[in-house]
Protein backbone atom coordinates (compact mmCIF):
# COMPACT_ATOMS: atom_id res chain seq x y z
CA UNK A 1 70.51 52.44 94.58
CA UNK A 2 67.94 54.23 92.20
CA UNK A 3 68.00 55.22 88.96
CA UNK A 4 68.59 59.06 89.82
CA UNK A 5 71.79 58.54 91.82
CA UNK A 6 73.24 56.57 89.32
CA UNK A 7 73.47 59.45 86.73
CA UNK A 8 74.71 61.41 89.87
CA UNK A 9 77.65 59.23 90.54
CA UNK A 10 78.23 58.68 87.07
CA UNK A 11 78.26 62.30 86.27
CA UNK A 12 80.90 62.99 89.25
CA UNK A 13 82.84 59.99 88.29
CA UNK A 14 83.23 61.83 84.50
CA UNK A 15 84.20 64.97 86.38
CA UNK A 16 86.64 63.84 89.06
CA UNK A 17 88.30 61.50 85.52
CA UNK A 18 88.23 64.85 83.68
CA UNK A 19 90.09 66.83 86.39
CA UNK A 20 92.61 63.66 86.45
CA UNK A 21 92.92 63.73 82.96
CA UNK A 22 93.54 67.73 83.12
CA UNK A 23 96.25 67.27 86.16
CA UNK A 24 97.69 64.75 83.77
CA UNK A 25 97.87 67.05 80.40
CA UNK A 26 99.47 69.42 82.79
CA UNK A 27 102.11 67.44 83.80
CA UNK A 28 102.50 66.58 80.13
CA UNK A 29 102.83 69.86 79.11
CA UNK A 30 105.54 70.76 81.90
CA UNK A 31 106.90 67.59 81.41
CA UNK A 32 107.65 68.85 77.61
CA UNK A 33 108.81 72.20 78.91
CA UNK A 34 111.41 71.04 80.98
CA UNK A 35 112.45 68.47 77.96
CA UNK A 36 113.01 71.46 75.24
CA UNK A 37 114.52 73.22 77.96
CA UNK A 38 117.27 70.09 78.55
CA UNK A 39 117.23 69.83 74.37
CA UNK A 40 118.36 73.59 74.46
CA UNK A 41 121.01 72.75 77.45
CA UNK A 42 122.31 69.64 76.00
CA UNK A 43 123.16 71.53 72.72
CA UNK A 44 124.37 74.58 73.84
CA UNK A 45 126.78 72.31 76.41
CA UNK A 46 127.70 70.18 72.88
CA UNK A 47 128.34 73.30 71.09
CA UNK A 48 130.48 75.06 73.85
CA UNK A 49 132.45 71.26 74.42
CA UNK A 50 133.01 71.89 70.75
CA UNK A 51 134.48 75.26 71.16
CA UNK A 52 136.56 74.19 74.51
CA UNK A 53 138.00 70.83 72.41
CA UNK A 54 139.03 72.81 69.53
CA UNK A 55 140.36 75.95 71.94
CA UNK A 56 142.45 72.91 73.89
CA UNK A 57 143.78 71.89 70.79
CA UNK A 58 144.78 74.97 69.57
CA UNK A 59 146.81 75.87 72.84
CA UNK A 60 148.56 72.42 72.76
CA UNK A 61 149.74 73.19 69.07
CA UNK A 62 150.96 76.77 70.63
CA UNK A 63 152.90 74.75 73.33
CA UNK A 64 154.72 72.88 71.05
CA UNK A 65 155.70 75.22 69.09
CA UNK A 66 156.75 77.49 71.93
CA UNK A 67 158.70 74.18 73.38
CA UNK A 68 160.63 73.79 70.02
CA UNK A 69 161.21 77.50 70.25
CA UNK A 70 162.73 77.32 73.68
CA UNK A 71 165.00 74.30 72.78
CA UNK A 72 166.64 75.92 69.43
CA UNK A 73 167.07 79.41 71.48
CA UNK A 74 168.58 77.53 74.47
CA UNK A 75 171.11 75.81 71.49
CA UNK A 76 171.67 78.78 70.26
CA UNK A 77 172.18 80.27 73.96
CA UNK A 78 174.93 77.70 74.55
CA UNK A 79 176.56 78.08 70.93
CA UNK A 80 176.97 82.03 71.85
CA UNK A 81 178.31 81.32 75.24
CA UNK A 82 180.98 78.74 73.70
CA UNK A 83 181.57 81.57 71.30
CA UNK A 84 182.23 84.05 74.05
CA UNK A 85 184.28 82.21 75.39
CA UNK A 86 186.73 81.17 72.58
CA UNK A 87 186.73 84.76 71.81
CA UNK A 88 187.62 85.72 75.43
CA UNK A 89 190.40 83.40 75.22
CA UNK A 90 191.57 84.88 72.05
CA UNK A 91 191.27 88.00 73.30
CA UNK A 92 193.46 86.83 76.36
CA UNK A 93 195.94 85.44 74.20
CA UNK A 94 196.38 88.43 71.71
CA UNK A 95 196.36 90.43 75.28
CA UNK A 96 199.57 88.40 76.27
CA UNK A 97 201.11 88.76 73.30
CA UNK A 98 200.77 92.38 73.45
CA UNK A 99 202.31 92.82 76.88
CA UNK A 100 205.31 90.19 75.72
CA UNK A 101 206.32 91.01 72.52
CA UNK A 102 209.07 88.30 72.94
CA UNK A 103 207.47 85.62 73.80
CA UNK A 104 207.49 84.75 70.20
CA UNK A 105 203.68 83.59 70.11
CA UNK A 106 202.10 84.22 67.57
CA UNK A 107 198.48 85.85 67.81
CA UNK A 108 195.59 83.49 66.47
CA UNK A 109 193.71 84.50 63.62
């Protein structure tokens, strides 16, 4: 080898390095793209998980509260139906006494 191919091969050994190191940097670079673009991602995803936790919460508080409503009106459902009735009988029983005067019952009060 002679001294004027050795600057030769040295100098395209620098460039063919150079145009590594420049494929490199642009990986790098997208590399770091697609990273801020997971950052953004991965907080938006936290923020809306946030929002879907405390929306989940919310709703279960609304069911229970709906449940205890549905248990006191169904109490109260089967307290008017008992009262119905009762007065249904009283009314059947004043009826009676109405069409038998001498039966000698008395109507209830």
């Amino acid at each position: 080898m002679t001294n004027a191919q050795q600057p030769e091969d040295l100098e395209t050994r620098v460039t063919t390095i150079e145009e590594q190191l420049n494929e490199v940097l642009e990986s790098l670079d997208l590399i770091a793209t697609i990273q801020r673009g997971i950052r953004v991602e991965v907080r938006d995803t936290s923020q809306t998980s946030a929002r879907l936790e405390r929306t989940v919460r919310q709703l279960a508080e609304i069911s229970a509260r709906t449940q205890a409503v549905v248990v006191r009106n169904q109490q109260e459902l089967e307290q008017y139906r008992a009262d119905i009735r009762q007065n249904q009988e009283n009314i059947n029983r004043i009826l009676a006494c109405l069409e038998n005067p001498n039966r000698g019952d008395t109507p209830p009060n």
